[in-house]
Protein backbone atom coordinates (compact mmCIF):
# COMPACT_ATOMS: atom_id res chain seq x y z
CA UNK A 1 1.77 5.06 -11.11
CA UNK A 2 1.87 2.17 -9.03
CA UNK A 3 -0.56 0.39 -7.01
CA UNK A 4 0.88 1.17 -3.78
CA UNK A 5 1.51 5.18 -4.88
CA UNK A 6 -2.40 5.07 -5.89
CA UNK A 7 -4.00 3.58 -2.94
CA UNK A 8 -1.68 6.42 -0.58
CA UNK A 9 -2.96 9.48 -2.74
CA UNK A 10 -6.57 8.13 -2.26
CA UNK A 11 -6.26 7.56 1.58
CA UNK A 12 -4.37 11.44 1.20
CA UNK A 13 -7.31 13.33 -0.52
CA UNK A 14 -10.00 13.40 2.42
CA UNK A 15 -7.29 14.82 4.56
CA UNK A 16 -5.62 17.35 1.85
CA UNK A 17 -9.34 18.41 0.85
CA UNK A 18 -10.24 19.20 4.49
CA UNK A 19 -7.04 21.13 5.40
CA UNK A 20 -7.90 23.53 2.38
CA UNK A 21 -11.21 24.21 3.51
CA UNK A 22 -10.18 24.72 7.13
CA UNK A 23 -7.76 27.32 5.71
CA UNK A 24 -10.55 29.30 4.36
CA UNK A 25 -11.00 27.80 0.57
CA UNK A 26 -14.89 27.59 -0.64
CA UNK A 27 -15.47 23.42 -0.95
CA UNK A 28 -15.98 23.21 -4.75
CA UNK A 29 -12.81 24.92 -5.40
CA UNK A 30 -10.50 23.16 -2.93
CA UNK A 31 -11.92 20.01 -4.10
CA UNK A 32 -10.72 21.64 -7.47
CA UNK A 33 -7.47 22.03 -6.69
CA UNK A 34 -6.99 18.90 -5.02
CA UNK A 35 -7.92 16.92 -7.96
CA UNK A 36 -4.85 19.01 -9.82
CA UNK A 37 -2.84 18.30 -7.25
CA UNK A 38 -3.20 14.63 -7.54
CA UNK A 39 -3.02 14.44 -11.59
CA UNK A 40 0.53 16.13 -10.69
CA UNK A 41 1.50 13.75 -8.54
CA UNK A 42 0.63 11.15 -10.91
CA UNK A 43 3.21 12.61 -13.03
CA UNK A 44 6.19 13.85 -10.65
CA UNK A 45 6.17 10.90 -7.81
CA UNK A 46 7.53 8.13 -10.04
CA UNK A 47 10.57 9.76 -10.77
CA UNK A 48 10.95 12.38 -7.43
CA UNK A 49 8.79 10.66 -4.61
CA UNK A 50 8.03 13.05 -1.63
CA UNK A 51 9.43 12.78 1.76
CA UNK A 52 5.98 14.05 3.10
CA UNK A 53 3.57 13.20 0.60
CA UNK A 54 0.70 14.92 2.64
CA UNK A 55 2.86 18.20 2.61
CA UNK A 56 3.45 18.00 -0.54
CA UNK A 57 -0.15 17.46 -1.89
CA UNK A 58 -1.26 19.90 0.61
CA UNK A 59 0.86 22.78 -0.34
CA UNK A 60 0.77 22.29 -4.67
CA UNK A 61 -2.84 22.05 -3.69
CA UNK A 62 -2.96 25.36 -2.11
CA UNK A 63 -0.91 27.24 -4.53
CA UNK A 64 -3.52 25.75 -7.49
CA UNK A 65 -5.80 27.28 -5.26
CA UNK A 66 -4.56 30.68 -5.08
CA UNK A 67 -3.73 30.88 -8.70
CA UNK A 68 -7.54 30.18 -9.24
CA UNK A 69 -8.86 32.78 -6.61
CA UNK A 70 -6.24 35.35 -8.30
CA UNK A 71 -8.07 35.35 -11.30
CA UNK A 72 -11.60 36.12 -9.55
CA UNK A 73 -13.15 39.17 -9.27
CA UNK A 74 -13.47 39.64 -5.35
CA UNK A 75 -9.43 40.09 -5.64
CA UNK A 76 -8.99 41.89 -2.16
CA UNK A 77 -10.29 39.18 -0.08
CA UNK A 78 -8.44 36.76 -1.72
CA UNK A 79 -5.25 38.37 -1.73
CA UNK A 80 -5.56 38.09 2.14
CA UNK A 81 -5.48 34.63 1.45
CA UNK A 82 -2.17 34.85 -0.19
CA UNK A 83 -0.49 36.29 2.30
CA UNK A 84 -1.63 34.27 4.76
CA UNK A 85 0.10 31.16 2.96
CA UNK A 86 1.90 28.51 5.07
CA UNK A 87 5.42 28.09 4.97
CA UNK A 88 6.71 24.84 4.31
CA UNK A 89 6.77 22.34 6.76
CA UNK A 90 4.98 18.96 8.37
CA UNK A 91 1.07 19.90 7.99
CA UNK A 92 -1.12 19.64 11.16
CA UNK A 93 -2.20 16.39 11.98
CA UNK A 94 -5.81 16.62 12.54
CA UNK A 95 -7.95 14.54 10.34
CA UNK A 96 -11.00 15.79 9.15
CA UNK A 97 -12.22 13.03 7.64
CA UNK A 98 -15.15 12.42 9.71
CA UNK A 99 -16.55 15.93 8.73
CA UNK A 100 -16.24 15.38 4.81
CA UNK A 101 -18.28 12.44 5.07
CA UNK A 102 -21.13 14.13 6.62
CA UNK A 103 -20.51 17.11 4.37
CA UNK A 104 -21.03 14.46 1.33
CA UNK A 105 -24.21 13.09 3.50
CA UNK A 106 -26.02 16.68 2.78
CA UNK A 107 -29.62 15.90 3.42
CA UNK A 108 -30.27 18.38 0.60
CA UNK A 109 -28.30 15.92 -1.61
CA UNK A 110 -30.13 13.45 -3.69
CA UNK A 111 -28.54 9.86 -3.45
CA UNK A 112 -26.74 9.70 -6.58
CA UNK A 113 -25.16 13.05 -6.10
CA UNK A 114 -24.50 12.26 -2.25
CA UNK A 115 -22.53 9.13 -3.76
CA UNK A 116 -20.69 10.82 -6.46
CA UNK A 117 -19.36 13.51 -4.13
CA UNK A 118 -18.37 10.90 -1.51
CA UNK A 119 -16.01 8.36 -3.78
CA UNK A 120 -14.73 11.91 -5.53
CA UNK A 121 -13.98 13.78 -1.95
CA UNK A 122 -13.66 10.87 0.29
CA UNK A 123 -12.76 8.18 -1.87
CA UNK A 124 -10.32 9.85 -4.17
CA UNK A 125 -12.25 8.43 -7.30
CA UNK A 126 -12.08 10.70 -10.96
CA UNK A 127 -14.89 11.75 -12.26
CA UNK A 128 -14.08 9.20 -15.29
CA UNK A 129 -13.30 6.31 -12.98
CA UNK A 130 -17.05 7.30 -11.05
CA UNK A 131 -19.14 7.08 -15.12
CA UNK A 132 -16.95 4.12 -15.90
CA UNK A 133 -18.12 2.53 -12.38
CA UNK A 134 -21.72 3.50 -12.51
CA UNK A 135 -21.65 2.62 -16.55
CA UNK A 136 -23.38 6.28 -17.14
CA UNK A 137 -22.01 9.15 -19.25
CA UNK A 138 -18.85 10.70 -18.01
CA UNK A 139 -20.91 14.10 -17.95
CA UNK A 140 -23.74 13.04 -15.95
CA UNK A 141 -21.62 12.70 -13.19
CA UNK A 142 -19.41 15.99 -13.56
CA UNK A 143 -23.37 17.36 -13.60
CA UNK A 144 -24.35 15.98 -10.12
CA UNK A 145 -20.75 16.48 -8.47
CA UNK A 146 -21.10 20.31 -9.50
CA UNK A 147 -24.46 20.34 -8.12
CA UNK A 148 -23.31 18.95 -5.09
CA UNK A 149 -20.43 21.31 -4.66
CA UNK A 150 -22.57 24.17 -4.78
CA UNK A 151 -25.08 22.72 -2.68
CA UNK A 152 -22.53 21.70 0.22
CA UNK A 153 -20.21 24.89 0.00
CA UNK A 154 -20.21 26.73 2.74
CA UNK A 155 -21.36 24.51 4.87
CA UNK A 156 -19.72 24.67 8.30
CA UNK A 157 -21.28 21.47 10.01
CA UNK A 158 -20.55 22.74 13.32
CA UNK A 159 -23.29 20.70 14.60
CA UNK A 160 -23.17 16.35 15.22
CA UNK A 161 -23.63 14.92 11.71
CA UNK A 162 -26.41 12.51 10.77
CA UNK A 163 -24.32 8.82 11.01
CA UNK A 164 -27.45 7.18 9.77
CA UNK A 165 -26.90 8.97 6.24
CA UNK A 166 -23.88 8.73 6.11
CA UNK A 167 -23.80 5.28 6.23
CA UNK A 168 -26.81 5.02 3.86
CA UNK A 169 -24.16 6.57 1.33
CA UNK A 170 -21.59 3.69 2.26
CA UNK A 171 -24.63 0.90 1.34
CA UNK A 172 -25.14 2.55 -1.85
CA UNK A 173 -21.97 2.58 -3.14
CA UNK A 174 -21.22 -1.48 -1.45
CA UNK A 175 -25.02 -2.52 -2.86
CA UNK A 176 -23.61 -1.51 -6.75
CA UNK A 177 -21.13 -4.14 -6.39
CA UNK A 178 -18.53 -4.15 -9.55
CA UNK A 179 -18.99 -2.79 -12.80
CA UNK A 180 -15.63 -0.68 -15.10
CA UNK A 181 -12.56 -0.49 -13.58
CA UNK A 182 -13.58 0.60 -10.40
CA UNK A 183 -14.31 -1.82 -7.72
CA UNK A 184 -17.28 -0.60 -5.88
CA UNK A 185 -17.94 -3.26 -3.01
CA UNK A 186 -13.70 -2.79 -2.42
CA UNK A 187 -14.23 0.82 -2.62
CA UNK A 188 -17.42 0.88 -0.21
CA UNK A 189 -15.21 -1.50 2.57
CA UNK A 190 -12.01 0.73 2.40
CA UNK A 191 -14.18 3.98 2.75
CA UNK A 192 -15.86 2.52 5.62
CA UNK A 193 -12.77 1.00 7.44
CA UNK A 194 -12.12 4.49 7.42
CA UNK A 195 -14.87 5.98 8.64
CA UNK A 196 -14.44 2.90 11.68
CA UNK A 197 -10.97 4.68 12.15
CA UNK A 198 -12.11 7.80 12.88
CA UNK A 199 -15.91 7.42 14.92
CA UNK A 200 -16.68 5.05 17.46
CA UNK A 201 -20.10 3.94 16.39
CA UNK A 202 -21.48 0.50 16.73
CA UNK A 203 -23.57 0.96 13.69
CA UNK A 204 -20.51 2.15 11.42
CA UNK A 205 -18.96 -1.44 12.98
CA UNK A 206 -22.22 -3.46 11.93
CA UNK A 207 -22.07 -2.01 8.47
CA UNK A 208 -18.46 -2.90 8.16
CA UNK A 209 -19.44 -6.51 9.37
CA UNK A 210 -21.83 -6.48 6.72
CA UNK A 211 -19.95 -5.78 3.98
CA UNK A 212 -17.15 -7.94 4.70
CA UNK A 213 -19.83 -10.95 5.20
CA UNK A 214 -21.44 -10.37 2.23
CA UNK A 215 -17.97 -9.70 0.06
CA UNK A 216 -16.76 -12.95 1.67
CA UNK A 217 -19.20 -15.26 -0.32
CA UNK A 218 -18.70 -12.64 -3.47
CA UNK A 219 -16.22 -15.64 -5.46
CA UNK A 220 -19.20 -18.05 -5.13
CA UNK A 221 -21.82 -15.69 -6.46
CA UNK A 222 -21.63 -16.12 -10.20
CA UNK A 223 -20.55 -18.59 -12.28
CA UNK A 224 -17.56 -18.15 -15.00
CA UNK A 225 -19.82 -17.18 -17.55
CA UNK A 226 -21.52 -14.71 -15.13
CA UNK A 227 -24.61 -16.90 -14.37
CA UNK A 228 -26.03 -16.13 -10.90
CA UNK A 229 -25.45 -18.94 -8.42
CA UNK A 230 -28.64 -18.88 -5.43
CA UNK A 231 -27.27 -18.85 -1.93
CA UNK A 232 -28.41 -22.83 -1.05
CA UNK A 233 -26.38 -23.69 -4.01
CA UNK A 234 -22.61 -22.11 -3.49
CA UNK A 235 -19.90 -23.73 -3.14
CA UNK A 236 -19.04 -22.45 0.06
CA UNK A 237 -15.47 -23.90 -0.13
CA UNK A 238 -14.81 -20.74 -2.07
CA UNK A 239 -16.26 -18.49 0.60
CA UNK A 240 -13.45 -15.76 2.21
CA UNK A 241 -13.31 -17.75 5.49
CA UNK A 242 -10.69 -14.52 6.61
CA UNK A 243 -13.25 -12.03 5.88
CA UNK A 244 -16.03 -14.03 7.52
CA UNK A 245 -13.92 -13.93 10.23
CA UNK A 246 -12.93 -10.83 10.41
CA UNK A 247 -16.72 -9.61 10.42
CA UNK A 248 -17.91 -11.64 12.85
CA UNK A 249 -15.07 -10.34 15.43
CA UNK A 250 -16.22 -7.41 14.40
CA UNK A 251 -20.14 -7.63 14.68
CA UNK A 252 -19.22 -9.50 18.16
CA UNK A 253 -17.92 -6.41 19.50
CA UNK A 254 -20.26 -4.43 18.37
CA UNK A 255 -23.22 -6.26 19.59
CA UNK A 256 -21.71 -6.46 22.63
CA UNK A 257 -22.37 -2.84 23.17
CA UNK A 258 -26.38 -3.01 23.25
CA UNK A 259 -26.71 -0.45 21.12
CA UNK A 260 -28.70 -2.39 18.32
CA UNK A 261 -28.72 -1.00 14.90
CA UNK A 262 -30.08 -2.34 11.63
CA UNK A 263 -26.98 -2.89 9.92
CA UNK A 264 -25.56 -4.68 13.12
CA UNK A 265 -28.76 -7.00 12.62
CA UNK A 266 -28.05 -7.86 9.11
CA UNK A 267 -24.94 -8.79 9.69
CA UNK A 268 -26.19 -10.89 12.14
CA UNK A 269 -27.93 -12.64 9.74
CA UNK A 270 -25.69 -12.61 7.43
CA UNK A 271 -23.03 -13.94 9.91
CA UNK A 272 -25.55 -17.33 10.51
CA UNK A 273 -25.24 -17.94 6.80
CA UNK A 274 -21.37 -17.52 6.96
CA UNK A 275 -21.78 -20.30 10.28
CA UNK A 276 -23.84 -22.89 8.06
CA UNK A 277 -21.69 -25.67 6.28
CA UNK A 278 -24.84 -26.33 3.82
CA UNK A 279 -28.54 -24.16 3.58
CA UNK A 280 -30.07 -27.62 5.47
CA UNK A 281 -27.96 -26.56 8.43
CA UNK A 282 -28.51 -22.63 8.79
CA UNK A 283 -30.42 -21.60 12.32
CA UNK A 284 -33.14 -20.27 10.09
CA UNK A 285 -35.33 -19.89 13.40
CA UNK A 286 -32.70 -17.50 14.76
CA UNK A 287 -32.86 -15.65 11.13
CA UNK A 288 -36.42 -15.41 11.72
CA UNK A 289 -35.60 -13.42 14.98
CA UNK A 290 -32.89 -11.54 13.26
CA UNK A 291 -35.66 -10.21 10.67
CA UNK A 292 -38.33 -9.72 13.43
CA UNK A 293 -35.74 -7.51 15.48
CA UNK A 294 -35.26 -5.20 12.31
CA UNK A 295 -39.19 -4.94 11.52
CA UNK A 296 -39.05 -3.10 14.68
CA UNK A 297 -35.65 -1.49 14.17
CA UNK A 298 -36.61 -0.19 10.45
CA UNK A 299 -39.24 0.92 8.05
CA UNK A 300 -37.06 -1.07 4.94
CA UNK A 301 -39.81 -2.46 3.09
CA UNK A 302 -37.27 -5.21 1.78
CA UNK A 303 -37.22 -6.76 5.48
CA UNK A 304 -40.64 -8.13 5.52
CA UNK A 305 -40.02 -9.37 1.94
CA UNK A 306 -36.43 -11.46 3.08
CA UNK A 307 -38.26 -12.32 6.59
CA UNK A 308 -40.85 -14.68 4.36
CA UNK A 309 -38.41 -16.23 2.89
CA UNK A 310 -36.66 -17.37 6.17
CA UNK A 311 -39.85 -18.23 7.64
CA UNK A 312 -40.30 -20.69 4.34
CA UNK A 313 -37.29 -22.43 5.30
CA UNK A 314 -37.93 -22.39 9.25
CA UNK A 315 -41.66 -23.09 9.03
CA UNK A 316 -42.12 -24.46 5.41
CA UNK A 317 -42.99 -23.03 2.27
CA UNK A 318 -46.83 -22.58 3.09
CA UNK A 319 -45.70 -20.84 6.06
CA UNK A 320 -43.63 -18.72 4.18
CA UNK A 321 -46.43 -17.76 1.10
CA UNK A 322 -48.61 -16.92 4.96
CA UNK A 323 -45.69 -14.77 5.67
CA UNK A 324 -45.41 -13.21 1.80
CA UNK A 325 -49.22 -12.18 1.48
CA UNK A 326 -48.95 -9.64 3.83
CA UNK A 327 -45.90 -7.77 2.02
CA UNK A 328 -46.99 -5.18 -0.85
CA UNK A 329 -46.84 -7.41 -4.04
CA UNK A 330 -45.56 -3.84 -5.75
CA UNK A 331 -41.74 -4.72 -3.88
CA UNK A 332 -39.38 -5.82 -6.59
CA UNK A 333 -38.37 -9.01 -6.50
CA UNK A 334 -41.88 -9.95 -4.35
CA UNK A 335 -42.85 -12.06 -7.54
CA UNK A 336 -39.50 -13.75 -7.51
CA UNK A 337 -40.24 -14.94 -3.64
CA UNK A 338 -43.38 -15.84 -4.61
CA UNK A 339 -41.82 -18.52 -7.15
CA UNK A 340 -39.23 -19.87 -4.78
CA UNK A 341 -41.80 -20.72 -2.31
CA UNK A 342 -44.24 -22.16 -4.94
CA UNK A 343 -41.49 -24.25 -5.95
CA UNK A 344 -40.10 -25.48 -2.56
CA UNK A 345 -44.45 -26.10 -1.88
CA UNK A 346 -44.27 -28.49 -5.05
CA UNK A 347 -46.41 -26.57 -7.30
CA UNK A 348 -43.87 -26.38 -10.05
CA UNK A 349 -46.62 -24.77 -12.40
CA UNK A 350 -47.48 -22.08 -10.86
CA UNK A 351 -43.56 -21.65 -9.98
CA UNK A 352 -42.52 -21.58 -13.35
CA UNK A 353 -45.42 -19.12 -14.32
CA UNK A 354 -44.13 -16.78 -11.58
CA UNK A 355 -40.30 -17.01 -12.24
CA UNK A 356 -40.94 -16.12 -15.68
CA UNK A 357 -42.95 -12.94 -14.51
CA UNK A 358 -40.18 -12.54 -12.50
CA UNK A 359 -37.64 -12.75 -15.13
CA UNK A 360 -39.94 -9.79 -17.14
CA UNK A 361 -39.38 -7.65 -14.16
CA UNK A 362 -36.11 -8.23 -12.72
CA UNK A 363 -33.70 -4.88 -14.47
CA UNK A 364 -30.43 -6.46 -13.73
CA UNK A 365 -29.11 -8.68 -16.90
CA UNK A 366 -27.80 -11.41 -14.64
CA UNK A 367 -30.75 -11.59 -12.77
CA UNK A 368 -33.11 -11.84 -15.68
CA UNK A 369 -31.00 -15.01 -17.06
CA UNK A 370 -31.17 -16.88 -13.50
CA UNK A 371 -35.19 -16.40 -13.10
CA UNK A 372 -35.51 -16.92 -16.99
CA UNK A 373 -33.73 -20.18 -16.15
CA UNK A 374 -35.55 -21.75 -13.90
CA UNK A 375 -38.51 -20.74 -15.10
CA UNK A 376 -37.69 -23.47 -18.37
CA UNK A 377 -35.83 -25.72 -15.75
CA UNK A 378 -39.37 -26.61 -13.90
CA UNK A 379 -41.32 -26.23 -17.47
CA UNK A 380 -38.95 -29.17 -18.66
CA UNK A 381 -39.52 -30.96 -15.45
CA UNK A 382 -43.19 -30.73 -15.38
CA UNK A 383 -43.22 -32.81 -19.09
CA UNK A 384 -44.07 -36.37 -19.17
């Protein structure tokens, strides 16, 4: 199938999934026999494209529902299903999007589950195309989307949904970045331009701010070979200068709501970084602010740990150690602060000490490699 016929059944299958349930289907088997419906498309639509591809989806999807329910035991109540089956003809055009992503926000959900049931319902995703992306066994993830299906069926939601989760889920899937053959950070954008599309929230806009600000510099991150690149030393010629535009219209007119949200402070901060020409140049005192408006705004433990950091560069590195001895030294990557600062203070010893503890801790490959590097950088510096 082609691109273009791929990306329209996965911006289809929130709306066909909801439609079912709305008709009366239990969740785990409408999402069921939407997923049957779309492996048929991706077999009939290159050679007989739909006029309606919605219809279409909607009704094969219905029909692979009934012949399911046919075969259960509480026959009577389902065969009031089948005779209650639409004709054909253009389906309604409510979208029920919004509800489907606070149905995959469950706060009985666990995170991983919550995740997998959002890129499978929402995002369209395979269950083979979620393992690939998440580089864990194809039936680990069948396990938690079953779970989840259970867990959310029935589920009415006739009550305001909880954005804050729901949104949580977004970060999740953006924060795993790329991996298989399944873009995540992509995936994560397009599911929340959606969500944008369909609530007016100015935290949904500051996450979307976010991600495009942080995908913008996403070229400049690694190196060929896969090397980490620090911020201070990107080229930022290769930055997304459209996306960094993009998110800061976007964070602009959100802010300008005074509603203030986390995520609309982080991209705040992320959208001075995007401003600066070189690291010398960032407004690190108005990053300092930034961080100090979301100690208030959240309990992220992370914050205090990225707020020392800034206050090293706006205040100098002493400053910044001041700053880091009053974060819990348990935080991951707290030992890999500790380094930089050492380093930018001059004491290239204890630095290199550090960044090899670091390196010891760190559990992402690429990671390990950078600290591991610059631990043996300064260690060859320090010789005579």
């Amino acid at each position: 199938m082609i691109p273009m016929e791929e990306a329209l059944l996965r911006n289809l299958t929130p709306a066909v999934l909801a439609i079912l349930v709305r008709r009366g289907a239990d969740f785990a088997a409408a999402e069921d026999a939407v997923q049957d419906a779309l492996v048929e498309a991706v077999r009939v639509w290159p050679g007989e494209p739909p006029r309606d591809p919605k219809g279409w989806l909607v009704t094969v999807a219905w029909r692979r529902f009934l012949d399911a329910t046919r075969s259960e035991t509480a026959r009577r109540r389902r065969e009031e299903l089948v005779d209650e089956e639409p004709g054909p003809g253009p389906v309604p055009g409510r979208d029920d999007t919004l509800w489907l992503y606070f149905l995959c926000a469950h706060p009985d959900l666990s995170p991983s589950s919550a995740v997998a049931l959002t890129l499978r319902a929402v995002g369209g995703l395979t269950t083979r195309q979620i393992a690939r992306a998440y580089m864990v066994p194809e039936a680990t993830v069948a396990q938690r989307i079953s779970r989840a299906k259970r867990t959310v069926s029935g589920e009415r939601l006739d009550r305001p949904g909880d954005v804050a989760t729901v949104l949580h889920v977004l970060y999740l899937v953006f924060n795993e970045g790329y991996s298989g053959d399944v873009d995540l950070a992509a995936e994560a954008i397009r599911l929340t331009r959606h969500l944008a599309a369909v609530i007016d929230h100015p935290e949904v806009a500051g996450l979307l701010a976010l991600m495009l600000l942080h995908h913008a510099r996403r070229a400049a991150r690694t190196t060929p070979e896969g090397i980490l690149v620090p911020l201070a030393e990107q080229d930022r010629g290769r930055w997304d200068t459209g996306l960094i535009t993009e998110g800061v219209r976007i964070l602009q007119g959100a802010l300008a709501r005074d509603r203030l949200g986390p995520y609309q402070a982080q991209a705040a901060i992320a959208a001075l970084h995007a401003d600066a020409r070189t690291t010398e140049e960032t407004d690190w005192a108005q990053i300092v602010e930034w961080y100090d408006e979301l100690v208030t705004l959240t309990d992220n433990p992370v914050i205090p740990l990225n707020r020392a950091v800034a206050v090293g560069e706006a205040d100098g590195p002493h400053a910044g150690l001041a700053a880091l001895s009053e974060v819990d030294q348990r935080l991951p990557r707290h030992t890999a602060v500790a380094a930089h600062l050492y380093e930018r203070a001059g004491d290239l010893a204890t630095a290199a000490r550090l960044y090899a503890e670091a390196a010891h801790e760190a559990s992402n490959l690429a990671e390990r490699e950078h600290l591991t590097r610059r631990a043996a950088r300064l260690n060859t510096d320090r010789k005579p």
